[in-house]
N, C-alpha and C. Protein backbone atom coordinates (compact mmCIF):
# COMPACT_ATOMS: atom_id res chain seq x y z
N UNK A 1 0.82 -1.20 0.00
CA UNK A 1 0.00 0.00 0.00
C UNK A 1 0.85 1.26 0.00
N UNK A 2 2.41 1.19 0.70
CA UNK A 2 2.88 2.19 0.77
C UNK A 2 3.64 2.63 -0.47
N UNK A 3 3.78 1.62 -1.54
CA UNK A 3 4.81 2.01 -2.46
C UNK A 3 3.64 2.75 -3.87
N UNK A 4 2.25 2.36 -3.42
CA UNK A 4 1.40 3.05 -4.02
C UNK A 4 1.36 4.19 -3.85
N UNK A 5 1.16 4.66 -2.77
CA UNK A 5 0.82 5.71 -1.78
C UNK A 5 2.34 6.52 -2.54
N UNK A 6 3.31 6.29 -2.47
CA UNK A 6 4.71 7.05 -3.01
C UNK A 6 5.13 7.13 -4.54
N UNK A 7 4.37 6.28 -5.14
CA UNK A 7 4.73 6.76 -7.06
C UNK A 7 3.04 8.01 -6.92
N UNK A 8 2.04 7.31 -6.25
CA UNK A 8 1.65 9.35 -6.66
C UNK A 8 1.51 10.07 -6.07
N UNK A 9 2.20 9.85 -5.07
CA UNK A 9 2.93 11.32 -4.55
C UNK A 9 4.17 11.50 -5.42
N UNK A 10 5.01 10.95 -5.75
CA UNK A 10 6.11 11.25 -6.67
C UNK A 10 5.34 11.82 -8.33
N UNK A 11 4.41 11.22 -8.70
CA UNK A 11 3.62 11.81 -9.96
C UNK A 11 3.07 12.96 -9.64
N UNK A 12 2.67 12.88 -8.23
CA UNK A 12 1.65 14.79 -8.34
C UNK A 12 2.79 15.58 -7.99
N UNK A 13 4.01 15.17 -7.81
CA UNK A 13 5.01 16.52 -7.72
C UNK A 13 5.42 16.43 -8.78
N UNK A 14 5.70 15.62 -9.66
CA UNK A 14 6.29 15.86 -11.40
C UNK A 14 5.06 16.97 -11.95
N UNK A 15 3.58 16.57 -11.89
CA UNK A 15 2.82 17.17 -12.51
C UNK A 15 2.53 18.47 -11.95
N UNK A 16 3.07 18.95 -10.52
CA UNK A 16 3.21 20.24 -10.17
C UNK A 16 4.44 20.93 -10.91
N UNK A 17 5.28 20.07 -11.06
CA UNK A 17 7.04 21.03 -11.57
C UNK A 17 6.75 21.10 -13.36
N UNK A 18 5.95 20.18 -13.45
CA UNK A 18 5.32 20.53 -15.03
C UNK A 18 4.59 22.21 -15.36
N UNK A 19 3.85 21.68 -14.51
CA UNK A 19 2.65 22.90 -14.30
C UNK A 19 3.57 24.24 -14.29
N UNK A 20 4.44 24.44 -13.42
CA UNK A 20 5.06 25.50 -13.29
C UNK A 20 6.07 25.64 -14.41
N UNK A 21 6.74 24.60 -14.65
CA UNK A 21 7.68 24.77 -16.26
C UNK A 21 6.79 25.42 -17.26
N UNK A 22 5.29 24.89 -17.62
CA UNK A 22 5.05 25.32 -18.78
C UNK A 22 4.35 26.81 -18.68
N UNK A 23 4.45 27.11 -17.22
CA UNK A 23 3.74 28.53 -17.62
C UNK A 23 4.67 29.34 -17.27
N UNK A 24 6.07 28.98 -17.57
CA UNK A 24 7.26 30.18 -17.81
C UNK A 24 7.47 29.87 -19.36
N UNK A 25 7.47 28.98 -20.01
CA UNK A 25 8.16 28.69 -21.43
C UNK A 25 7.09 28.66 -22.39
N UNK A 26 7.43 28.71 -23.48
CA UNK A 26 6.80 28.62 -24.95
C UNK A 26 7.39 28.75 -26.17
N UNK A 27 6.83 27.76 -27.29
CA UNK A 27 7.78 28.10 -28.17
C UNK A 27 7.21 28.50 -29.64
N UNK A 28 7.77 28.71 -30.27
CA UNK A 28 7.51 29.26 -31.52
C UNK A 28 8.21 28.97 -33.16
N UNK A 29 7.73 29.26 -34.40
CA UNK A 29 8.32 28.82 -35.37
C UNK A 29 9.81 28.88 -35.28
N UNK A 30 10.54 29.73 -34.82
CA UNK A 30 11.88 29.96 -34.74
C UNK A 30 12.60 29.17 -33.93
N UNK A 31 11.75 29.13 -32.76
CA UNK A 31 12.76 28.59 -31.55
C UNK A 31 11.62 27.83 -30.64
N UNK A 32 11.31 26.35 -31.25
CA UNK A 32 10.42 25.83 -30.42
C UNK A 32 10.67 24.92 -29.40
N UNK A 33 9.67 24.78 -28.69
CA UNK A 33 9.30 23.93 -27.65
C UNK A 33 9.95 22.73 -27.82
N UNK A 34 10.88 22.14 -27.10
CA UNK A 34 11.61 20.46 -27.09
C UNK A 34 10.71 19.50 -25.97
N UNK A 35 10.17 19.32 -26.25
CA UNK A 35 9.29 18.21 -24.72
C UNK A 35 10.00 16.99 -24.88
N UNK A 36 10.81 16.63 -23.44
CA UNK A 36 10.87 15.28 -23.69
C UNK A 36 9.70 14.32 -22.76
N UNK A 37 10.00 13.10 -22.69
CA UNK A 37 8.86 12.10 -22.15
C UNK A 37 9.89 10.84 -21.82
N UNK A 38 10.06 10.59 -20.44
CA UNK A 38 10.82 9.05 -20.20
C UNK A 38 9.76 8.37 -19.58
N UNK A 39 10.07 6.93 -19.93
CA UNK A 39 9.20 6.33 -19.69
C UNK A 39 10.48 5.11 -19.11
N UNK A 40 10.48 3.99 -18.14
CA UNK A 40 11.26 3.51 -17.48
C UNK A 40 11.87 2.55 -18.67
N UNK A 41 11.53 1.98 -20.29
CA UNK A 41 11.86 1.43 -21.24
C UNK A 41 12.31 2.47 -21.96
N UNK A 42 11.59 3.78 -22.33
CA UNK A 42 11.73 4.48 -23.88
C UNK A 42 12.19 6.03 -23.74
N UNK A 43 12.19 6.79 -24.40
CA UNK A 43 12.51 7.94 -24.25
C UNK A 43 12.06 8.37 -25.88
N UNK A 44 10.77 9.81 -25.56
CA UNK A 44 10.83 10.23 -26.09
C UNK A 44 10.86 11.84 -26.47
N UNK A 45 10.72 12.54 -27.41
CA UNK A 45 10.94 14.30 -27.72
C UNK A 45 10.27 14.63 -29.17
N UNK A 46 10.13 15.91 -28.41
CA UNK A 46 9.30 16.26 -29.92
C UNK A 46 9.24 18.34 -29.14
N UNK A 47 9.46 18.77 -30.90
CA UNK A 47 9.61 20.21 -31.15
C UNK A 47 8.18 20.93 -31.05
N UNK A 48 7.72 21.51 -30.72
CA UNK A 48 6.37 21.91 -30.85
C UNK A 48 6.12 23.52 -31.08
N UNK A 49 5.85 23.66 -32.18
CA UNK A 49 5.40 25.03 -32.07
C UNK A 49 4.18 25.10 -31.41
N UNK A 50 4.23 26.30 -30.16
CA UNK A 50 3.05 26.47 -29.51
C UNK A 50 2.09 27.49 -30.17
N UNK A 51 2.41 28.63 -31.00
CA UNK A 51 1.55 29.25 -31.85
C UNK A 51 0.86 28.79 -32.69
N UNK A 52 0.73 27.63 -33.55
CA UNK A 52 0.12 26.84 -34.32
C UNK A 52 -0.32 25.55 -33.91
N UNK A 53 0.26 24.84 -32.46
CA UNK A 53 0.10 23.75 -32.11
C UNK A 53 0.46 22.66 -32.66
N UNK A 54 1.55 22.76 -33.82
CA UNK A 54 2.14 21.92 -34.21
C UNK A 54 3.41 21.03 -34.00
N UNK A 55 3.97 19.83 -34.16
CA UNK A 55 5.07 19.25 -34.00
C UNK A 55 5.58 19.24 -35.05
N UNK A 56 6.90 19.94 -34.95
CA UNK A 56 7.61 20.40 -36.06
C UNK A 56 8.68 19.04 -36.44
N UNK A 57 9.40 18.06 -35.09
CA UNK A 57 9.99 17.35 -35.33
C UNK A 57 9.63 16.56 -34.02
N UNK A 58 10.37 15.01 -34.47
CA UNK A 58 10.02 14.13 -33.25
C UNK A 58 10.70 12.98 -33.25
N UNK A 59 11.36 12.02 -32.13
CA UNK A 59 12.34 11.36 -32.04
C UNK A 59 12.51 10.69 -31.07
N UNK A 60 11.67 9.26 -30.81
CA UNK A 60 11.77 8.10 -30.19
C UNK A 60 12.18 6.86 -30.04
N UNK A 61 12.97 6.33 -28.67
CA UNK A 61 13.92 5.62 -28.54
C UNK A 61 12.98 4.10 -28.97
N UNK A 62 12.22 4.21 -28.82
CA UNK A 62 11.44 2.83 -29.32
C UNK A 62 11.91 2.58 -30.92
N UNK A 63 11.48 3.35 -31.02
CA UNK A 63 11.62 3.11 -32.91
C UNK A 63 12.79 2.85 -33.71
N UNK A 64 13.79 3.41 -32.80
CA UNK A 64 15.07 3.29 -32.83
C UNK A 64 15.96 1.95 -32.06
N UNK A 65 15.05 1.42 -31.34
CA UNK A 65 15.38 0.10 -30.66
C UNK A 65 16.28 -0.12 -29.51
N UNK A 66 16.15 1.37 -28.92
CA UNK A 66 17.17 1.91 -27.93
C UNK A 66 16.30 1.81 -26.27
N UNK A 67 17.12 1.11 -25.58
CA UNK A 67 16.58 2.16 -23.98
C UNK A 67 16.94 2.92 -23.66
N UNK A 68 16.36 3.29 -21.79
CA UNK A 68 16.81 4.72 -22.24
C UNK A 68 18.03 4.29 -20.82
N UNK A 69 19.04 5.12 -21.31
CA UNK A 69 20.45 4.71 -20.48
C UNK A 69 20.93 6.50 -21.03
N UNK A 70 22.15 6.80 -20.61
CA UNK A 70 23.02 7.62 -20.63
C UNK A 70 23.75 7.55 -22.06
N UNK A 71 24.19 6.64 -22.02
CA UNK A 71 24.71 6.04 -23.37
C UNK A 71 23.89 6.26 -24.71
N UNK A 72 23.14 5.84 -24.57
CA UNK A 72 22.01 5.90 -25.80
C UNK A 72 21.32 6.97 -26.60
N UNK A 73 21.46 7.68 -25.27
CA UNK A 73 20.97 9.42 -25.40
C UNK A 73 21.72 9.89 -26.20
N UNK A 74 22.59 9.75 -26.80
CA UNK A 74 23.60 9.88 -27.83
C UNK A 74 22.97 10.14 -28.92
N UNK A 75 22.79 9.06 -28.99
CA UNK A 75 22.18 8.61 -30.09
C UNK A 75 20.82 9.10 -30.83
N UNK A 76 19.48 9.12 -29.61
CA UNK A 76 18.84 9.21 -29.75
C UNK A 76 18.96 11.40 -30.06
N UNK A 77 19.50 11.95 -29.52
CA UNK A 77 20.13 13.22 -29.67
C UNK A 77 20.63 13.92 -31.02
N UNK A 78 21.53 12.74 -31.91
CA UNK A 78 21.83 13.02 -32.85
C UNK A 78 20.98 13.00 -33.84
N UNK A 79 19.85 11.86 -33.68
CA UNK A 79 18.94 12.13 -34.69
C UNK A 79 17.74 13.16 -34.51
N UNK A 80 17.54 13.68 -33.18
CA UNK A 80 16.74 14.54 -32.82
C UNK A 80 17.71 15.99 -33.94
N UNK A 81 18.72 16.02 -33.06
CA UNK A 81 19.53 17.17 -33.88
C UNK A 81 19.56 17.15 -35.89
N UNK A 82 19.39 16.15 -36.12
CA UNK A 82 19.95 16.38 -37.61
C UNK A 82 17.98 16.49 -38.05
N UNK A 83 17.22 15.89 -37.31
CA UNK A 83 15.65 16.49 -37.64
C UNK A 83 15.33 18.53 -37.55
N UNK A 84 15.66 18.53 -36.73
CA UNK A 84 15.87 20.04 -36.32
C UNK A 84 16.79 20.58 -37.18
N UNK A 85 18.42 20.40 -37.79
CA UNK A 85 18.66 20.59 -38.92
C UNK A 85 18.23 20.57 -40.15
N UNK A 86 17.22 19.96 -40.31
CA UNK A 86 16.55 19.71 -41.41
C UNK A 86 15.24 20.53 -42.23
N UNK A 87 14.72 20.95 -41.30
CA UNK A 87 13.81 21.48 -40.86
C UNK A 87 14.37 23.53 -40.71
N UNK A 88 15.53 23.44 -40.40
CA UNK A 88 16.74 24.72 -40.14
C UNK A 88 16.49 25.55 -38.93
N UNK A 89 16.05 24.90 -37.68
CA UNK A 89 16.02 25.31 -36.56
C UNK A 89 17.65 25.10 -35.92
N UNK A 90 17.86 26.10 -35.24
CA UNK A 90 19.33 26.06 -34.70
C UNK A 90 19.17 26.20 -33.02
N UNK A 91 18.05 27.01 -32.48
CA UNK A 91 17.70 26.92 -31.03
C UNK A 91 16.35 26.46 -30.25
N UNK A 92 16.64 25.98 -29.40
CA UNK A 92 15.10 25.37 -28.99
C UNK A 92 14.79 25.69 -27.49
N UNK A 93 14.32 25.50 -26.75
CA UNK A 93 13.48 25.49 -25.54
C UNK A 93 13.34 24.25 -24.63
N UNK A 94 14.08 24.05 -24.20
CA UNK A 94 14.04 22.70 -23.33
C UNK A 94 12.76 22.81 -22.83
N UNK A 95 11.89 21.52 -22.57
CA UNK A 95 10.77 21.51 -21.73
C UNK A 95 11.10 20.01 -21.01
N UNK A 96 11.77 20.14 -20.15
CA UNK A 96 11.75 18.67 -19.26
C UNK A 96 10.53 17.98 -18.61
N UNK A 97 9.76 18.93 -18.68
CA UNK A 97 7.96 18.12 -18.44
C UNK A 97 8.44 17.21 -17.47
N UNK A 98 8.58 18.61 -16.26
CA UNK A 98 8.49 18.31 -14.91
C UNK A 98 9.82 17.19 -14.44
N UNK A 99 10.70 16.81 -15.10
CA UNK A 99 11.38 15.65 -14.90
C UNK A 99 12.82 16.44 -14.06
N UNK A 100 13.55 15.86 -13.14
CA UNK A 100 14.38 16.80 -12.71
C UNK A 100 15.12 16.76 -14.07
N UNK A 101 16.19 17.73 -13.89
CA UNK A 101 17.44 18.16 -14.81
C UNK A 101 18.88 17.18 -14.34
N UNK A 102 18.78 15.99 -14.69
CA UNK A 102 19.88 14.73 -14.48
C UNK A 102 19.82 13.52 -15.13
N UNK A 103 20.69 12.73 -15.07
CA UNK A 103 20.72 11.55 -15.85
C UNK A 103 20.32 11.51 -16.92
N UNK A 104 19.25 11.00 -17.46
CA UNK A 104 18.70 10.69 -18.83
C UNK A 104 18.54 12.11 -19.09
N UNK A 105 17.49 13.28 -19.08
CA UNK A 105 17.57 14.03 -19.21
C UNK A 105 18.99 15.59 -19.44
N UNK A 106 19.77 15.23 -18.55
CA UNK A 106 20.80 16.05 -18.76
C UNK A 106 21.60 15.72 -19.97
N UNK A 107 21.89 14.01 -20.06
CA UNK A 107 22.88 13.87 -20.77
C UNK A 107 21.85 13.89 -22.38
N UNK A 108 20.55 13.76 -22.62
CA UNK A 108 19.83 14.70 -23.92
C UNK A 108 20.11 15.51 -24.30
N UNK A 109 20.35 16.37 -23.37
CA UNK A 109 20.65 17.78 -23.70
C UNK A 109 22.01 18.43 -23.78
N UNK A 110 22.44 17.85 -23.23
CA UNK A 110 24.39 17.79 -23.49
C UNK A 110 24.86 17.20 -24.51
N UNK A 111 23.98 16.42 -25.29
CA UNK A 111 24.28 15.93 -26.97
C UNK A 111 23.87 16.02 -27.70
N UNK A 112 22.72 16.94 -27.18
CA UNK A 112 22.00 17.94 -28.61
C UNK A 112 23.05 19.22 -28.71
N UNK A 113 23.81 19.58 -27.81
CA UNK A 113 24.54 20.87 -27.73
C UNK A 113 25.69 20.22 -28.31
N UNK A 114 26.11 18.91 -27.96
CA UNK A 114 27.19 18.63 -28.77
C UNK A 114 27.11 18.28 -30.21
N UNK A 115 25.55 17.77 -30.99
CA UNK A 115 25.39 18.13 -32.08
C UNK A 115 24.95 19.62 -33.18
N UNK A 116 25.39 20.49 -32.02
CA UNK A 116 24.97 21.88 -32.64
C UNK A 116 23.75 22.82 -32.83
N UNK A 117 23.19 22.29 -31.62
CA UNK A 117 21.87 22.63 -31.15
C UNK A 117 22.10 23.66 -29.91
N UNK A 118 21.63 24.68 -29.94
CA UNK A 118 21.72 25.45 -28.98
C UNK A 118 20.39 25.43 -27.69
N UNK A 119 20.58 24.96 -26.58
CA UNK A 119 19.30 24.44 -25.69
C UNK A 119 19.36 25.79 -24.69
């Protein structure tokens, strides 16, 4: 009962640090929105323009046949980055959707900057 009782309490504080992330940030044709999403198998991201409500680009570790580890984020990073190249976005908007700023998440974003993405 207690380990119930502690994933949502651990979920209603992600969905509070969400809550408060998204009503400082937003993004736009130029410089959009990056949301990522971990899930304890997958990892995923996607660009979103919030003025049109569209996903401009998008890039999941499933599809790619990856978990999600430190390592992998590499990977999954570079092809996020060369989508966003493609497309000719050069800066984006981190949205960690509430997730702290470590592990899986940090090292995303430390290899989108190392593929030439400005976060």
């Amino acid at each position: 009962m207690s380990r119930a009782k502690d994933l949502s309490k651990k979920n209603s504080l992600r969905l509070r640090r969400k809550r408060r992330i998204r009503g400082k940030i937003s993004g736009c044709a130029d410089m959009p929105r990056l949301s990522v999403f971990k899930s304890n198998k997958y990892f995923y991201a996607q660009a979103i323009d919030d003025v049109t409500g569209n996903t401009l680009a998008a890039v999941d570790s499933r599809a790619m046949k990856l978990t999600v580890n430190k390592e992998n984020m590499a990977q999954v990073a570079a092809a996020m980055a060369e989508n966003l190249k493609s497309k000719k976005i050069e800066t984006i908007v981190l949205d960690r959707n509430g997730y702290l700023y470590h592990g899986v998440v940090a090292a995303f974003a430390s290899a989108l900057r190392d593929n030439g993405i400005k976060v």
